[in-house]
PDB file of N, CA and C in Angstrom:
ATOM      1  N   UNK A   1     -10.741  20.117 -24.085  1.00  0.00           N
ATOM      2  CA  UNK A   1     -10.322  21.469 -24.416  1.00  0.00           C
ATOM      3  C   UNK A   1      -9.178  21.868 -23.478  1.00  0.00           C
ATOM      4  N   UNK A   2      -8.057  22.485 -23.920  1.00  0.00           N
ATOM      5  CA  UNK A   2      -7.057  22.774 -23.171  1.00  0.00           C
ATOM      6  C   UNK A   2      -7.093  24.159 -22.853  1.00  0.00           C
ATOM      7  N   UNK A   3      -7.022  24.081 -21.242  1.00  0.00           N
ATOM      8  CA  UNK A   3      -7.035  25.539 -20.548  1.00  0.00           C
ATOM      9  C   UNK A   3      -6.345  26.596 -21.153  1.00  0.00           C
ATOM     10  N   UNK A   4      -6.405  28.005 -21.087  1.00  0.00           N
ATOM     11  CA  UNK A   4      -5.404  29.010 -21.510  1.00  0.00           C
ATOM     12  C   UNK A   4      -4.112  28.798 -20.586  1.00  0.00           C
ATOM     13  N   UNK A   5      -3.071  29.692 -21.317  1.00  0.00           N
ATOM     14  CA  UNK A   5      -1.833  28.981 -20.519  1.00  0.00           C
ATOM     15  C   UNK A   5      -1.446  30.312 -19.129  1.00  0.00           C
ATOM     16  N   UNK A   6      -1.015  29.552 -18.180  1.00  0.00           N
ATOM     17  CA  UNK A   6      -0.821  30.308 -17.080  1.00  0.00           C
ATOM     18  C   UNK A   6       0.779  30.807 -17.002  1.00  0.00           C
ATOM     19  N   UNK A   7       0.658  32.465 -16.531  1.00  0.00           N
ATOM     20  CA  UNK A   7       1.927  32.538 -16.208  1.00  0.00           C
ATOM     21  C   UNK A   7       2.569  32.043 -15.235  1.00  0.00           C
ATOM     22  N   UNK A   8       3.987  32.036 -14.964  1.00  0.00           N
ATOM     23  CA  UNK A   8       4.477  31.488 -13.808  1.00  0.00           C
ATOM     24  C   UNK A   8       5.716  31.921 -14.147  1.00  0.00           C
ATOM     25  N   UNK A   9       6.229  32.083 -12.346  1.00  0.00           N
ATOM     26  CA  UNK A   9       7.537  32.572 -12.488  1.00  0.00           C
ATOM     27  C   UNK A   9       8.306  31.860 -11.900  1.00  0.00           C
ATOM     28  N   UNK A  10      10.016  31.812 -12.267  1.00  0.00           N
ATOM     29  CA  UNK A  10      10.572  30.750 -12.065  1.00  0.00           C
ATOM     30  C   UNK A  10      11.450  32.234  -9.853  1.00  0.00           C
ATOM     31  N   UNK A  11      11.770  30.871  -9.338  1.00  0.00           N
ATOM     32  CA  UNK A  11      12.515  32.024  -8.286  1.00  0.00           C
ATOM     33  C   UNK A  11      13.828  31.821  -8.115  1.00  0.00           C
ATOM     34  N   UNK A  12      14.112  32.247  -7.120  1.00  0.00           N
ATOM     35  CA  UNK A  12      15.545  32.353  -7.307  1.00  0.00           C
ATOM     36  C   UNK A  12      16.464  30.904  -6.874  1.00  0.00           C
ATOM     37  N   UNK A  13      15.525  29.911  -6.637  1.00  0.00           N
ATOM     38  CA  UNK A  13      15.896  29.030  -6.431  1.00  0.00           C
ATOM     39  C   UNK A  13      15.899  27.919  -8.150  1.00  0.00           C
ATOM     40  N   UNK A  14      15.377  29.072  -8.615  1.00  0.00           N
ATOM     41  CA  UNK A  14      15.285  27.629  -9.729  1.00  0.00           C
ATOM     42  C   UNK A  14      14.008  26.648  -9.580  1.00  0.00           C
ATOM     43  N   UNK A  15      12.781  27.021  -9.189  1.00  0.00           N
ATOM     44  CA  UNK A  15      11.558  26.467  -8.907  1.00  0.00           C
ATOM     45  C   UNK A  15      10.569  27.590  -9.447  1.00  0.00           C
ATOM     46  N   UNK A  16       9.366  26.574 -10.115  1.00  0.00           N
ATOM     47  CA  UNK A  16       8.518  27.271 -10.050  1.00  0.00           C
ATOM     48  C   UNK A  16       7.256  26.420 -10.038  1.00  0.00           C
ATOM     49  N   UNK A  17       6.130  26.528  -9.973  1.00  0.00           N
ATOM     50  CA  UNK A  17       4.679  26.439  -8.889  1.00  0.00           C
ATOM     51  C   UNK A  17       4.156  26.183 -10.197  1.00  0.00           C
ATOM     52  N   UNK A  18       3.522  24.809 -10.821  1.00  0.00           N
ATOM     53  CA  UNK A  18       2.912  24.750 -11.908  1.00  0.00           C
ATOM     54  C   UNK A  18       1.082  24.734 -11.322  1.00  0.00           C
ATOM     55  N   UNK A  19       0.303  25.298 -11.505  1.00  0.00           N
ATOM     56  CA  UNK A  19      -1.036  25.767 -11.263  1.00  0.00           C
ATOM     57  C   UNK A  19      -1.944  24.323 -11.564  1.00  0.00           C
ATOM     58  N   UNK A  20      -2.727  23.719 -10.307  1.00  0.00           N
ATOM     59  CA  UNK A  20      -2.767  22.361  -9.994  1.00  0.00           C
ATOM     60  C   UNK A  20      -3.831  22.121 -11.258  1.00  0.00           C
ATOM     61  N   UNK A  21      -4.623  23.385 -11.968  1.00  0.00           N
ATOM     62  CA  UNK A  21      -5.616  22.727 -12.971  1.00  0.00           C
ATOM     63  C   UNK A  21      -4.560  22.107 -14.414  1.00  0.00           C
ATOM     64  N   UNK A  22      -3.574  23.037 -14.304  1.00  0.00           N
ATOM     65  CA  UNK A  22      -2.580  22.460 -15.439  1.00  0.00           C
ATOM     66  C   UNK A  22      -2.484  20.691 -15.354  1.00  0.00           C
ATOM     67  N   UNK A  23      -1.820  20.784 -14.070  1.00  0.00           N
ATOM     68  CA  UNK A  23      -1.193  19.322 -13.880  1.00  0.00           C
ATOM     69  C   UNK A  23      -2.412  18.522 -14.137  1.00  0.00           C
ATOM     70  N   UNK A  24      -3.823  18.736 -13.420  1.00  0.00           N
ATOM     71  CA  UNK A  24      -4.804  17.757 -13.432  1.00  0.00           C
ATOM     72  C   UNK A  24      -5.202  17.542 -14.849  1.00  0.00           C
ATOM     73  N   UNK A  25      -5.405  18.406 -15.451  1.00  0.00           N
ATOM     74  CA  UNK A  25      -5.493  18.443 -17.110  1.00  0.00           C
ATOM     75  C   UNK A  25      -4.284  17.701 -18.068  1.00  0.00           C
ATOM     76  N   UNK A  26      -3.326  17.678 -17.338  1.00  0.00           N
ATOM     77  CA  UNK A  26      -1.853  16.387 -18.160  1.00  0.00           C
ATOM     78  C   UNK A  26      -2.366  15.326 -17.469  1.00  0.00           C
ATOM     79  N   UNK A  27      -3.001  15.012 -16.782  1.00  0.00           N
ATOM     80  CA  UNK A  27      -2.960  14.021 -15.841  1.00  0.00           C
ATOM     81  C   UNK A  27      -1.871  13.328 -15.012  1.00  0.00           C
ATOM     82  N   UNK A  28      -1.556  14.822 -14.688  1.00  0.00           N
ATOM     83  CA  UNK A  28      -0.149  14.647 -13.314  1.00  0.00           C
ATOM     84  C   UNK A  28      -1.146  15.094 -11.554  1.00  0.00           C
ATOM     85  N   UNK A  29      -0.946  13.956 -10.578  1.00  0.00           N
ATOM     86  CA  UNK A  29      -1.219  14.318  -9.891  1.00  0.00           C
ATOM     87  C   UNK A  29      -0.618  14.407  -8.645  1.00  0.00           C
ATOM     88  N   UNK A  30      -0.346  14.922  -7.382  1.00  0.00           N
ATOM     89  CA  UNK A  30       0.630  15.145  -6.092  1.00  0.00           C
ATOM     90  C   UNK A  30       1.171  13.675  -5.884  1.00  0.00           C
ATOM     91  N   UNK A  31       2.271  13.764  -6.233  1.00  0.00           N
ATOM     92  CA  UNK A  31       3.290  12.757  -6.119  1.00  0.00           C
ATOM     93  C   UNK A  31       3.396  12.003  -7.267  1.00  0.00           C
ATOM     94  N   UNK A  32       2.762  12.091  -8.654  1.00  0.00           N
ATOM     95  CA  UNK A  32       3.512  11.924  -9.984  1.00  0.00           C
ATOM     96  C   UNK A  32       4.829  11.880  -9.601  1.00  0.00           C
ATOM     97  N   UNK A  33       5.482  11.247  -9.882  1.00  0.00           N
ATOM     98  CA  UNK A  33       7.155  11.047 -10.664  1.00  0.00           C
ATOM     99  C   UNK A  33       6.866  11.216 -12.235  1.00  0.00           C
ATOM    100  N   UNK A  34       7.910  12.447 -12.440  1.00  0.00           N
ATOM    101  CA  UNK A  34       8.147  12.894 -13.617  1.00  0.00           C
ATOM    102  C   UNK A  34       9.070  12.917 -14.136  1.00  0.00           C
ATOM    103  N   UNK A  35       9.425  13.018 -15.399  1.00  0.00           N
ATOM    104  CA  UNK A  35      10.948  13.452 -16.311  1.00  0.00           C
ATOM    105  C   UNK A  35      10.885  14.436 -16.910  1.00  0.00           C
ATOM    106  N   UNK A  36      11.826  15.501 -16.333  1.00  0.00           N
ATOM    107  CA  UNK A  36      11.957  16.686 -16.831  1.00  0.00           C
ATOM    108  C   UNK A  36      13.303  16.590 -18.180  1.00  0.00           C
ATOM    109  N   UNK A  37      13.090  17.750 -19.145  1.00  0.00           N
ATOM    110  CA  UNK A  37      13.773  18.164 -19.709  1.00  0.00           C
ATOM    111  C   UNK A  37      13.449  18.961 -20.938  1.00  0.00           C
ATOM    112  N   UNK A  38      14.792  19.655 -21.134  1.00  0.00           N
ATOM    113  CA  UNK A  38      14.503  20.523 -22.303  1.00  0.00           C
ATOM    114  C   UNK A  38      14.302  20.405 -23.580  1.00  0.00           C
ATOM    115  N   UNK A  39      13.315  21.061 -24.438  1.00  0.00           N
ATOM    116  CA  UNK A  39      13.308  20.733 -25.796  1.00  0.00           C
ATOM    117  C   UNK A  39      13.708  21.891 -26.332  1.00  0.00           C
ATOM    118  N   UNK A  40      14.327  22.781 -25.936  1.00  0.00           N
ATOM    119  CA  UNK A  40      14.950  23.563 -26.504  1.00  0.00           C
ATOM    120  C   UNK A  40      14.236  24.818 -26.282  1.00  0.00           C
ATOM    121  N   UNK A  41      14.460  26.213 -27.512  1.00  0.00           N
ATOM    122  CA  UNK A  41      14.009  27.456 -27.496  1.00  0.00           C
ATOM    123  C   UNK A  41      13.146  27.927 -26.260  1.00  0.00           C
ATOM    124  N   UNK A  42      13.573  27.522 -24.857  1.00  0.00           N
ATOM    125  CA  UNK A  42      12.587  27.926 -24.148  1.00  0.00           C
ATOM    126  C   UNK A  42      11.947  27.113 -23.321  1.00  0.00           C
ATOM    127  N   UNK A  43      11.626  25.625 -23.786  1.00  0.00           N
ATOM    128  CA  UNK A  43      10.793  25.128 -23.643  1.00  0.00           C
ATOM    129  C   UNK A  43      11.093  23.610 -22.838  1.00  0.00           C
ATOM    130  N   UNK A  44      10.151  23.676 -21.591  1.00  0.00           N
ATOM    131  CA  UNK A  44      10.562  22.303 -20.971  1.00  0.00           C
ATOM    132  C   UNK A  44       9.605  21.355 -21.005  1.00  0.00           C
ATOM    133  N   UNK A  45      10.067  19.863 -20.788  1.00  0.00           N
ATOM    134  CA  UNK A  45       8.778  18.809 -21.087  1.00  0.00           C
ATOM    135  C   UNK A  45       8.597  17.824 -19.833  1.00  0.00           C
ATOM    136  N   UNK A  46       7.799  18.195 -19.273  1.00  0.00           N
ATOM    137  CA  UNK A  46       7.713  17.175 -18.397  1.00  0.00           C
ATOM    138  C   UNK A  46       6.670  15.544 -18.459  1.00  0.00           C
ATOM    139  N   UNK A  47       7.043  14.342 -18.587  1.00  0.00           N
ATOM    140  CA  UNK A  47       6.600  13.166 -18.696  1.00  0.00           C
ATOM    141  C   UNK A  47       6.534  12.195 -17.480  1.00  0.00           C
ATOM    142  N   UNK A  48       5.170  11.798 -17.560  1.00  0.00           N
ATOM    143  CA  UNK A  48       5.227  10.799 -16.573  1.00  0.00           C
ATOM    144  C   UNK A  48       6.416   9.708 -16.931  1.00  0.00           C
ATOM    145  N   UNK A  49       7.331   9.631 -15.313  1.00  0.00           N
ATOM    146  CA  UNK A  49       8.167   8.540 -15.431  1.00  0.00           C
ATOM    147  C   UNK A  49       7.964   7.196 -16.106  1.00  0.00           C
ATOM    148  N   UNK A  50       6.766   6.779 -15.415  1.00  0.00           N
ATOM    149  CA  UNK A  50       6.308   5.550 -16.184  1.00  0.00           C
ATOM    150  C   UNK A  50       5.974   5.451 -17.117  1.00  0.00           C
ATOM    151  N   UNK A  51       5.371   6.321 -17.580  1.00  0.00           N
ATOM    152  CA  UNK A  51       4.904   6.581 -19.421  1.00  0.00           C
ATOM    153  C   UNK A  51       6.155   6.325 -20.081  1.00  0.00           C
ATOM    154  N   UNK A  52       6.920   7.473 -20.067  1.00  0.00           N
ATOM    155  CA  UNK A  52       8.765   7.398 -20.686  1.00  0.00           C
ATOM    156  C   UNK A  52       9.149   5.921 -20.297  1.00  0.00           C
ATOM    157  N   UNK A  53       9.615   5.274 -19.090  1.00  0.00           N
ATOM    158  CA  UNK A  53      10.017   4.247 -18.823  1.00  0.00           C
ATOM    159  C   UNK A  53       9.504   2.818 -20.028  1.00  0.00           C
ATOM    160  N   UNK A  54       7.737   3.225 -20.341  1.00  0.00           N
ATOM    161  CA  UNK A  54       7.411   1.955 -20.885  1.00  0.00           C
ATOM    162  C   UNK A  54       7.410   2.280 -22.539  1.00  0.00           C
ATOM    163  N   UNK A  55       7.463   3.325 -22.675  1.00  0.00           N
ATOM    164  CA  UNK A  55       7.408   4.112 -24.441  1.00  0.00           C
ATOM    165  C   UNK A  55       9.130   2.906 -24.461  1.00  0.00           C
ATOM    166  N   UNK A  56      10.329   3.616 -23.837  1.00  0.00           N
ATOM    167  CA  UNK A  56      11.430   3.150 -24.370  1.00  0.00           C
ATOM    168  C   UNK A  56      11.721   1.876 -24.372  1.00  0.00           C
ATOM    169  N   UNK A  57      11.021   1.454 -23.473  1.00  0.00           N
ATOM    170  CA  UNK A  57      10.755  -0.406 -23.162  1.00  0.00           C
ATOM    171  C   UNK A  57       9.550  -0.960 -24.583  1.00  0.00           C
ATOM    172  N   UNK A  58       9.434  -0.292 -24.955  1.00  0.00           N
ATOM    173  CA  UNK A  58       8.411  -0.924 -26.412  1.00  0.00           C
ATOM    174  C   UNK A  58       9.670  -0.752 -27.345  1.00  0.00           C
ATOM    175  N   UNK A  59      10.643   0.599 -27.533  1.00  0.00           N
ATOM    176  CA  UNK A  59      10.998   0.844 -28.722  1.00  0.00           C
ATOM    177  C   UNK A  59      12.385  -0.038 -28.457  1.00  0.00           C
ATOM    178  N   UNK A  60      12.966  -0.572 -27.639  1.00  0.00           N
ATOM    179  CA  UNK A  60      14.044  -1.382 -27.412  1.00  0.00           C
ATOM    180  C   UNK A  60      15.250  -0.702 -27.023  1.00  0.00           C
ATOM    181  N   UNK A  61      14.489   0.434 -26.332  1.00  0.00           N
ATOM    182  CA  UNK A  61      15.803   1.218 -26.182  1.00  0.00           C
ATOM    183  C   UNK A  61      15.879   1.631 -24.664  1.00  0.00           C
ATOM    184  N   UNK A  62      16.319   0.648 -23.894  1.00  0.00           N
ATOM    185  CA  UNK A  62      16.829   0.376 -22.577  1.00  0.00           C
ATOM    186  C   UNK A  62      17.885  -0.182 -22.612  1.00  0.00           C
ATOM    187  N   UNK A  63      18.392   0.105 -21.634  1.00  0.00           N
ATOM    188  CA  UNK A  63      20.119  -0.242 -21.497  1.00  0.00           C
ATOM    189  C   UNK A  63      20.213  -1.309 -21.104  1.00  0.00           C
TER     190      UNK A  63
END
């Protein structure tokens, strides 16, 4: 079951504090390497590096 979603605010640095039950629930944990980016309207996606790394290494699409 997926938690309700938490607010969060971004600061003036351009950071913001994702709430550690979130991450443990993606199964991101302190010191994950991630890939950030946008999917648009709003919305950002963050992926385990290695996950992404081996998805594009199946589909043949590494450089």
């Amino acid at each position: 079951m997926l938690r309700e979603p938490s607010e969060v605010e971004i600061d003036e640095n351009g950071r913001a504090e994702i709430p550690m039950g979130i991450l443990v629930e993606a199964g991101l944990t302190p010191g994950t390497r991630v890939l950030a980016y946008s999917a648009g309207d709003g919305r950002i996606v963050l992926r385990r590096a290695d996950d992404a790394l081996a998805e594009l290494a199946e589909t043949g699409n590494l450089s």
